[in-house]
Protein backbone atom coordinates (compact mmCIF):
# COMPACT_ATOMS: atom_id res chain seq x y z
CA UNK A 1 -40.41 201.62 177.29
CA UNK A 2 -42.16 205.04 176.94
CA UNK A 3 -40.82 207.90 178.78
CA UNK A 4 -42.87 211.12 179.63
CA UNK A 5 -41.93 214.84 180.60
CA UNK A 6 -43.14 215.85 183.68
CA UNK A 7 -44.37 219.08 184.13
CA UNK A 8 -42.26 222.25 186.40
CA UNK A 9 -45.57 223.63 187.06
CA UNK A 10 -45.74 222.05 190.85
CA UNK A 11 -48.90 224.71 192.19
CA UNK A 12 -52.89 225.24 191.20
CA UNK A 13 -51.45 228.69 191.06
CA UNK A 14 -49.21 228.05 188.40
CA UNK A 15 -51.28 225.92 186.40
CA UNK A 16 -54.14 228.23 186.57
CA UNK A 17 -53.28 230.36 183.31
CA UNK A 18 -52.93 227.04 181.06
CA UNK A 19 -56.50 226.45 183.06
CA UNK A 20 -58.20 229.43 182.23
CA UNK A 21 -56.94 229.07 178.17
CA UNK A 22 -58.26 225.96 178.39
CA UNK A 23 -61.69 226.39 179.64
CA UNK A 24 -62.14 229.76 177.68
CA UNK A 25 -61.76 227.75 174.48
CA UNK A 26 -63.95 225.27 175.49
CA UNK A 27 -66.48 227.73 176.14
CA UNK A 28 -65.95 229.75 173.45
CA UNK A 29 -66.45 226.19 171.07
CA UNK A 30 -69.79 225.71 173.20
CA UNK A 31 -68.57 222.73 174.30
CA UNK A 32 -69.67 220.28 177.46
CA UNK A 33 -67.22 218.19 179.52
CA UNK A 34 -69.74 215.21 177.88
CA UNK A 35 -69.20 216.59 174.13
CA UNK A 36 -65.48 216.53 174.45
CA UNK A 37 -65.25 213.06 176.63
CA UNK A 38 -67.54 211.45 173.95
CA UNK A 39 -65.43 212.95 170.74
CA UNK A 40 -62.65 211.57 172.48
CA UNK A 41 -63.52 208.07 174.06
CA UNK A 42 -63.12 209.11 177.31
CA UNK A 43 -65.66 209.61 180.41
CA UNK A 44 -66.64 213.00 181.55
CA UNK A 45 -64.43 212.33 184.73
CA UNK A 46 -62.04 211.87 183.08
CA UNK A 47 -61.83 214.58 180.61
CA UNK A 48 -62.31 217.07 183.49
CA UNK A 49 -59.10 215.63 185.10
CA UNK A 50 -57.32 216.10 181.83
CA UNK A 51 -58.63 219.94 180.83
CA UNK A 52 -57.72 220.94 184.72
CA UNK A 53 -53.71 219.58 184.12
CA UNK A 54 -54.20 216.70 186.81
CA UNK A 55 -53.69 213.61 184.11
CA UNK A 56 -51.57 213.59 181.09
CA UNK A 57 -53.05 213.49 177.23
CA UNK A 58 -52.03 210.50 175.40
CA UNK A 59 -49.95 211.47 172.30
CA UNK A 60 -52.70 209.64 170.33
CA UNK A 61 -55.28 212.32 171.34
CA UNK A 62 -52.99 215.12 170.74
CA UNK A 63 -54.71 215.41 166.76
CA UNK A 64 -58.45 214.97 168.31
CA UNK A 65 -58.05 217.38 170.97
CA UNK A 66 -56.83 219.94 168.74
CA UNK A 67 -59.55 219.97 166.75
CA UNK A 68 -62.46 220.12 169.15
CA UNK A 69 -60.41 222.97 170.54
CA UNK A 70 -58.14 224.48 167.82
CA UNK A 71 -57.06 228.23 169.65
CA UNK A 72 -55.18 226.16 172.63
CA UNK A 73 -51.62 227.20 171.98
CA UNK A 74 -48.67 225.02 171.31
CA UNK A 75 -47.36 225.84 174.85
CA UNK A 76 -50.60 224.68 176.53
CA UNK A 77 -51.10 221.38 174.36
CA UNK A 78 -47.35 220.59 175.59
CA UNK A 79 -47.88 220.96 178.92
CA UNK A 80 -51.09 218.83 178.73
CA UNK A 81 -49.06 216.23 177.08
CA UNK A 82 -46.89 216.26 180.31
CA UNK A 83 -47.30 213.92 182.90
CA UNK A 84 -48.55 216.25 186.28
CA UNK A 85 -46.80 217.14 188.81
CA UNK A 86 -48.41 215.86 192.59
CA UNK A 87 -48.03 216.80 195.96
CA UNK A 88 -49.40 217.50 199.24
CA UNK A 89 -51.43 220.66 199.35
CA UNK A 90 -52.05 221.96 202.84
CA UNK A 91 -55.13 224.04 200.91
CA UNK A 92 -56.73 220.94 200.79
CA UNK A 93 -56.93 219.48 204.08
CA UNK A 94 -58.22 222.48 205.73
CA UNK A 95 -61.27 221.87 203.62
CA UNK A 96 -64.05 221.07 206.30
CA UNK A 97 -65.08 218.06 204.72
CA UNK A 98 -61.82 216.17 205.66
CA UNK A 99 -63.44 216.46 209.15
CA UNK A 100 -66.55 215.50 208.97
């Protein structure tokens, strides 16, 4: 059985810089959420889940990712590789739309 790391990083604050890198070098490689979710087999949903730190990348995609987006730091392709950590977050449900 296959056991994962789970990632310390337990806020959106905290994740945020691993976010940013993430996004900038996705921009900066002109890529769409579409481009990368196609190159990888996965749906756009999906790969915006992954490039925000909300699911884990399969070890399998470790080689692909890196080469759509080859400036991402071993540090950040670690913690993508982790599985996320998920919680209540009292943000969230003072979004209006919970009360609607």
């Amino acid at each position: 059985m296959a056991t994962f790391e789970v990632s310390l990083l337990r806020s959106r604050q905290a994740k945020e810089p691993y976010i940013r890198e993430i996004l900038e070098e996705k921009k900066n490689r002109g890529l769409s959420f579409e481009q990368m979710a196609q190159a990888l087999g996965y749906s756009n949903v999906y790969m915006v889940q992954l490039l925000l730190l909300q699911t884990r990348l399969p070890e399998r995609q470790v080689e692909p990712l890196k080469v759509l987006l080859p400036g991402l730091r071993d540090e950040v392709m670690a913690e993508m590789r982790k599985v996320p950590w998920k919680c209540f977050d009292s943000d969230n449900i003072q979004d209006p739309a919970f009360y609607r």
